[in-house]
N, C-alpha and C. Protein backbone atom coordinates (compact mmCIF):
# COMPACT_ATOMS: atom_id res chain seq x y z
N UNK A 1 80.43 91.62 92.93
CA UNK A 1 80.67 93.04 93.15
C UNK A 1 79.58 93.58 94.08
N UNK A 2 80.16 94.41 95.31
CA UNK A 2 79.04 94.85 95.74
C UNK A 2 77.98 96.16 95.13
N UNK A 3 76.99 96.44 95.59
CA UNK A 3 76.26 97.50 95.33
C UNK A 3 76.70 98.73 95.35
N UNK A 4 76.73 99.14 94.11
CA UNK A 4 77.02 101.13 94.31
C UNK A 4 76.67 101.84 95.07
N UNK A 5 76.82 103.01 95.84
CA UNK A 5 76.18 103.87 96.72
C UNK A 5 75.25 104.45 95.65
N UNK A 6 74.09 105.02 96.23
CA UNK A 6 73.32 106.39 95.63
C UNK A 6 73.80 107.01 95.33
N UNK A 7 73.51 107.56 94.25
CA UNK A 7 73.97 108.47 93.64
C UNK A 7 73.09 110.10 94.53
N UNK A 8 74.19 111.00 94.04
CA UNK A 8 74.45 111.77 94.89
C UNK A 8 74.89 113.62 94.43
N UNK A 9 74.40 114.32 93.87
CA UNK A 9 74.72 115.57 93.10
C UNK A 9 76.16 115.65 93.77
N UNK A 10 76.29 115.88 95.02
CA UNK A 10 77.85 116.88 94.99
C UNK A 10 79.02 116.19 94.74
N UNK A 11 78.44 114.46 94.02
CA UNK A 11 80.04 114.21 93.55
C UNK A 11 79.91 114.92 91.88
N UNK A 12 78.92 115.33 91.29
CA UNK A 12 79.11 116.34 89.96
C UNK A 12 80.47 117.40 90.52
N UNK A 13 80.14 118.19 91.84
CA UNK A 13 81.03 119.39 92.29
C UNK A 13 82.36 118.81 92.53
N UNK A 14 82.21 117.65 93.33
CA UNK A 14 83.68 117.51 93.63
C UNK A 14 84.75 116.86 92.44
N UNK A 15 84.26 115.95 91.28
CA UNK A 15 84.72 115.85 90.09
C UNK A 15 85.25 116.91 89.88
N UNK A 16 84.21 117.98 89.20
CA UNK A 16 85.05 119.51 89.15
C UNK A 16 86.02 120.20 90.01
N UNK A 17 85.66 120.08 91.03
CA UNK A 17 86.74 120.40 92.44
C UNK A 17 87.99 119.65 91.63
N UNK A 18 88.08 118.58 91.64
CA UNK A 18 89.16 117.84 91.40
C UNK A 18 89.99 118.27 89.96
N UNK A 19 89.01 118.74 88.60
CA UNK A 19 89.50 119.42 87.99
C UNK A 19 90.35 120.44 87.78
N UNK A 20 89.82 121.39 88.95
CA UNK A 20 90.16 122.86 88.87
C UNK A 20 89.41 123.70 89.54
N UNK A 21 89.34 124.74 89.07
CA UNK A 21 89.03 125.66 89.82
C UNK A 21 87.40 125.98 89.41
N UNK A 22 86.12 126.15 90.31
CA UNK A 22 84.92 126.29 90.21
C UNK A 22 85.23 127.97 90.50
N UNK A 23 84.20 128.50 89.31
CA UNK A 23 83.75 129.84 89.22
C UNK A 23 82.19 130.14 89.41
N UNK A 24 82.40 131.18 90.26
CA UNK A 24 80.48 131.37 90.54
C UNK A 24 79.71 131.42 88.95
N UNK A 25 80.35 131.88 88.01
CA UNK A 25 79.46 132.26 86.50
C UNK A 25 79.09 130.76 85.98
N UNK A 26 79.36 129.78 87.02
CA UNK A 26 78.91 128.13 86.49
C UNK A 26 78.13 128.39 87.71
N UNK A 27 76.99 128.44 87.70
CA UNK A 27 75.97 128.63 88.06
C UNK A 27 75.43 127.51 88.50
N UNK A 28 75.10 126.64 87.82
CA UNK A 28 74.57 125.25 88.28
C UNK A 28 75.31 124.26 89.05
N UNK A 29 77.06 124.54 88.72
CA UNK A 29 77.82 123.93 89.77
C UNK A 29 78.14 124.20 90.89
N UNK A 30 78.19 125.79 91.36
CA UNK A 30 77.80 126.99 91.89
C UNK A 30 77.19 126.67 92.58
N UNK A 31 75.77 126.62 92.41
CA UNK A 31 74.65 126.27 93.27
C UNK A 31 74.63 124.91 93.82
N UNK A 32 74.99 123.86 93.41
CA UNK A 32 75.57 122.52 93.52
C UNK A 32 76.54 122.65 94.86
N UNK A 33 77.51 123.74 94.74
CA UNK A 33 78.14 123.73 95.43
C UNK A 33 78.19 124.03 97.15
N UNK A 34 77.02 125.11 96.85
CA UNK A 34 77.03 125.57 98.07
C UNK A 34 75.82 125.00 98.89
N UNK A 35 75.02 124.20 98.29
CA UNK A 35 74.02 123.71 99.07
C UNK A 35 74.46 122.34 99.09
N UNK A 36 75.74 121.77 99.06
CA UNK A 36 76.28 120.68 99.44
C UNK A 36 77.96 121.40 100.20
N UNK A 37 78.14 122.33 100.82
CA UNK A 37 79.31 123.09 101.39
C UNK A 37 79.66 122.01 102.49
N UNK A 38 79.15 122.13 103.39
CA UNK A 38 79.58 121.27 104.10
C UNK A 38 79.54 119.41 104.17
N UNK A 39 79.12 118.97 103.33
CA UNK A 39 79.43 117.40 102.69
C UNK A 39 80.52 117.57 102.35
N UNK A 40 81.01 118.22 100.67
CA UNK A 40 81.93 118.54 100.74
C UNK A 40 83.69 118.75 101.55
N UNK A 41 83.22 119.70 102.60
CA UNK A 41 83.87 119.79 103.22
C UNK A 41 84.54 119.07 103.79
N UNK A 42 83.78 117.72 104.43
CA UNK A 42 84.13 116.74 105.12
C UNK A 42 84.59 116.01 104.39
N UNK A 43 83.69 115.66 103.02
CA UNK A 43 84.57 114.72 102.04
C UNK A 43 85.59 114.76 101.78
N UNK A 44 86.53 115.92 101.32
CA UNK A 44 87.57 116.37 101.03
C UNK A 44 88.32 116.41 102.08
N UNK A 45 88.13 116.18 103.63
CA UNK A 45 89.01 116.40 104.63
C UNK A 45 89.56 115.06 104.73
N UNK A 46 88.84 114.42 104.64
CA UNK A 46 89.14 113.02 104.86
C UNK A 46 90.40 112.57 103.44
N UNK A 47 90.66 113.04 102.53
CA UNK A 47 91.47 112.68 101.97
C UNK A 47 92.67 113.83 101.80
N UNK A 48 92.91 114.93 103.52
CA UNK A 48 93.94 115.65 103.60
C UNK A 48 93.59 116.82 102.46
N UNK A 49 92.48 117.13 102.11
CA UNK A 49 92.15 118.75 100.90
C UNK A 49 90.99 119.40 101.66
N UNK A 50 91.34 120.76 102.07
CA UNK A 50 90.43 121.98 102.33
C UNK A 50 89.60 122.25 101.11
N UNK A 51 88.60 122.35 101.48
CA UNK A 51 87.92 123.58 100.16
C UNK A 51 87.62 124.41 100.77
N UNK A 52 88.06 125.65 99.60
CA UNK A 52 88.25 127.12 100.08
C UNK A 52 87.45 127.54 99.09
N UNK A 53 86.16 128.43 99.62
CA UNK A 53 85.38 129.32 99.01
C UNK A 53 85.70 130.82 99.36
N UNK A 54 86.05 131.13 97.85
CA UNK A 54 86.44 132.69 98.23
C UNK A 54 85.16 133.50 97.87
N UNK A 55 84.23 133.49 98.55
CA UNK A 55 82.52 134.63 98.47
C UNK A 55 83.20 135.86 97.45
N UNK A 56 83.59 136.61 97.66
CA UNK A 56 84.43 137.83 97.50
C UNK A 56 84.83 137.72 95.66
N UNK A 57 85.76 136.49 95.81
CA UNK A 57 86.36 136.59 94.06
C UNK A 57 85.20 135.95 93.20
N UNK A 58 84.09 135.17 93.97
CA UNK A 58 83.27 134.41 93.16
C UNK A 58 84.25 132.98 92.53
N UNK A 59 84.80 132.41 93.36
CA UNK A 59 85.62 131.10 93.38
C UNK A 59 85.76 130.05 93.94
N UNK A 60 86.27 128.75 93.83
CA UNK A 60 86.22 128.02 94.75
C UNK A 60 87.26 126.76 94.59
N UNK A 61 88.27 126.48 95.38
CA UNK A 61 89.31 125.33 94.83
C UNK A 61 89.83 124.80 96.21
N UNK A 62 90.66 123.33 96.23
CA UNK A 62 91.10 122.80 97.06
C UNK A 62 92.41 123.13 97.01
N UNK A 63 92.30 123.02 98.60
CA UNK A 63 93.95 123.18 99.26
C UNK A 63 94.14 122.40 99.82
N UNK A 64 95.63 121.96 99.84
CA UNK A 64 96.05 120.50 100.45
C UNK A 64 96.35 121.16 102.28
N UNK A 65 96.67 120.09 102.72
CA UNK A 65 96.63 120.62 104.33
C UNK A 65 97.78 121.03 104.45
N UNK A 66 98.29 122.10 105.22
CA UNK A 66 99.73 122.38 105.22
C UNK A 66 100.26 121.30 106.28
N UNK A 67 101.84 121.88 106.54
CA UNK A 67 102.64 120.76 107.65
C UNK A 67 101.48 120.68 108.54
N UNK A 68 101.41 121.76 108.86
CA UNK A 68 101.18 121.93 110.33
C UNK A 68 99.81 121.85 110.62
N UNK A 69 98.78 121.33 109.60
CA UNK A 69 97.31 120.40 109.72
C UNK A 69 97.70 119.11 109.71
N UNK A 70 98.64 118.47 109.06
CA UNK A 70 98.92 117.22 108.73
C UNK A 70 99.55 116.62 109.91
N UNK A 71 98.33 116.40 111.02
CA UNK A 71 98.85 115.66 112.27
C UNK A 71 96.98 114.35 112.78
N UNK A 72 97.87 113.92 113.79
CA UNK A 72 96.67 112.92 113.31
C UNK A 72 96.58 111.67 112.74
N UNK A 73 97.35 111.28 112.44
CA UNK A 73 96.68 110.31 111.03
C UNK A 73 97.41 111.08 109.75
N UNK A 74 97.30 112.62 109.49
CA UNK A 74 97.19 113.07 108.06
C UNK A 74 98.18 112.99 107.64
N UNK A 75 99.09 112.71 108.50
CA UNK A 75 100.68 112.89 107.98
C UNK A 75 101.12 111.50 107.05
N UNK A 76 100.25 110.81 107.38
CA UNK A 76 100.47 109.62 106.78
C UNK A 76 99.82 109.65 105.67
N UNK A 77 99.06 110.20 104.80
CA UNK A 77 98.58 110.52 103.33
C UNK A 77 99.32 111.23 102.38
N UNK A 78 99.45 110.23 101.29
CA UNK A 78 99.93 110.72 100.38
C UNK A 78 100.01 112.15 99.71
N UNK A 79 100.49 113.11 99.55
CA UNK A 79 100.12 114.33 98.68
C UNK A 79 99.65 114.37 97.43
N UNK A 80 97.96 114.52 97.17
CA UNK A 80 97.74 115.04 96.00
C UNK A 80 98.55 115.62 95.38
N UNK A 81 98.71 116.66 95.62
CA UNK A 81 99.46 118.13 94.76
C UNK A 81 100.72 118.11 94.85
N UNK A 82 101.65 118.07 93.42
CA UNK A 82 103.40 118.14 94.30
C UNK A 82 103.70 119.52 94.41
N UNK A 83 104.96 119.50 95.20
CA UNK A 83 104.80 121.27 95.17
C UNK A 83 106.22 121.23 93.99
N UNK A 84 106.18 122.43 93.52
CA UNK A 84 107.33 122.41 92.19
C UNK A 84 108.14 123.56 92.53
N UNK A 85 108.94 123.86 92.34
CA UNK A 85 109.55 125.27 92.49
C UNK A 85 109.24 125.94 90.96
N UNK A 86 108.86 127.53 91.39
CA UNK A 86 108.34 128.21 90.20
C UNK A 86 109.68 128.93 89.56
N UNK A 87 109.81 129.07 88.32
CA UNK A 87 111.15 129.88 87.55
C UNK A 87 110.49 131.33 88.16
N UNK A 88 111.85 132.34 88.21
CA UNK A 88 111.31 133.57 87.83
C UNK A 88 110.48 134.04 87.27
N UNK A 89 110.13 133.88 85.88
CA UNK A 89 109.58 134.41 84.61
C UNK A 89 108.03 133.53 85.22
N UNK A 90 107.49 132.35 85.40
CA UNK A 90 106.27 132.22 86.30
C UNK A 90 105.36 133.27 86.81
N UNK A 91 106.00 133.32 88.42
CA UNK A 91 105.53 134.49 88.51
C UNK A 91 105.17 135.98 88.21
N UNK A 92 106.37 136.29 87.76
CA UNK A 92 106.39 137.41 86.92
C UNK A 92 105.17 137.26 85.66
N UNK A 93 104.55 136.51 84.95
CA UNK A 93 103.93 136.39 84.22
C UNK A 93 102.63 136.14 84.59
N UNK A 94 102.32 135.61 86.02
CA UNK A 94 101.26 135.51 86.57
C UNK A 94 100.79 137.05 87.16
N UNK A 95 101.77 137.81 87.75
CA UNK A 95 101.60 138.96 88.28
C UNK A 95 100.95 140.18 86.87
N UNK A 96 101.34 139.86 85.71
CA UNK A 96 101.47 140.64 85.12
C UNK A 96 99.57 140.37 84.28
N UNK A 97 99.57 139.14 84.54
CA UNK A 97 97.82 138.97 83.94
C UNK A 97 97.05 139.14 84.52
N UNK A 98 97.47 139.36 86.52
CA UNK A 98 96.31 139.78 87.34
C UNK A 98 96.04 141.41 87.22
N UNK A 99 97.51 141.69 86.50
CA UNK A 99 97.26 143.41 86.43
C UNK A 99 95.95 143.65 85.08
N UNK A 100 96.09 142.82 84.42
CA UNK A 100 95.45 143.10 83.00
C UNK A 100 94.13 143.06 83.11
């Protein structure tokens, strides 16, 4: 077997990335995060996912590339994320907890 890479803090962030959604009130991942932003960035490009920091909501999650990034090479990568079609009652229920 060959040798492991170094270890490396922003795969702690991108684990979580991969989880879900990072909130600024995680503080330590937070900070993790943004002083590794652009590693990140690149890391995640390379397997067809944006990370999107929203400053503003205090958030942070991956987006897959749309059609129309997926040129290049990208088109040929598998999709993380499937897309699903949402029922009515979904949205409607999502709309109704951002009001709350």
């Amino acid at each position: 077997m060959s040798e492991i890479p170094e270890f490396r803090e922003r795969g702690i962030v991108a684990v979580h990335l991969l989880q879900g959604v990072i909130y600024e009130e995680q503080e330590e991942i937070w900070s993790l995060l943004l002083s590794n932003e652009s590693d990140l960035t690149d890391y995640f490009c390379e397997i067809g996912l944006s990370l999107v920091i929203d400053r503003t909501e205090g958030m942070t999650y991956l987006r897959q590339f749309s059609d129309d990034e997926r040129t290049g090479g990208y088109e040929r990568l598998p999709r993380l994320f499937r897309k699903a079609p949402l029922t009515y009652k979904v949205p409607l229920l999502c709309v109704l907890l951002r009001e709350e």
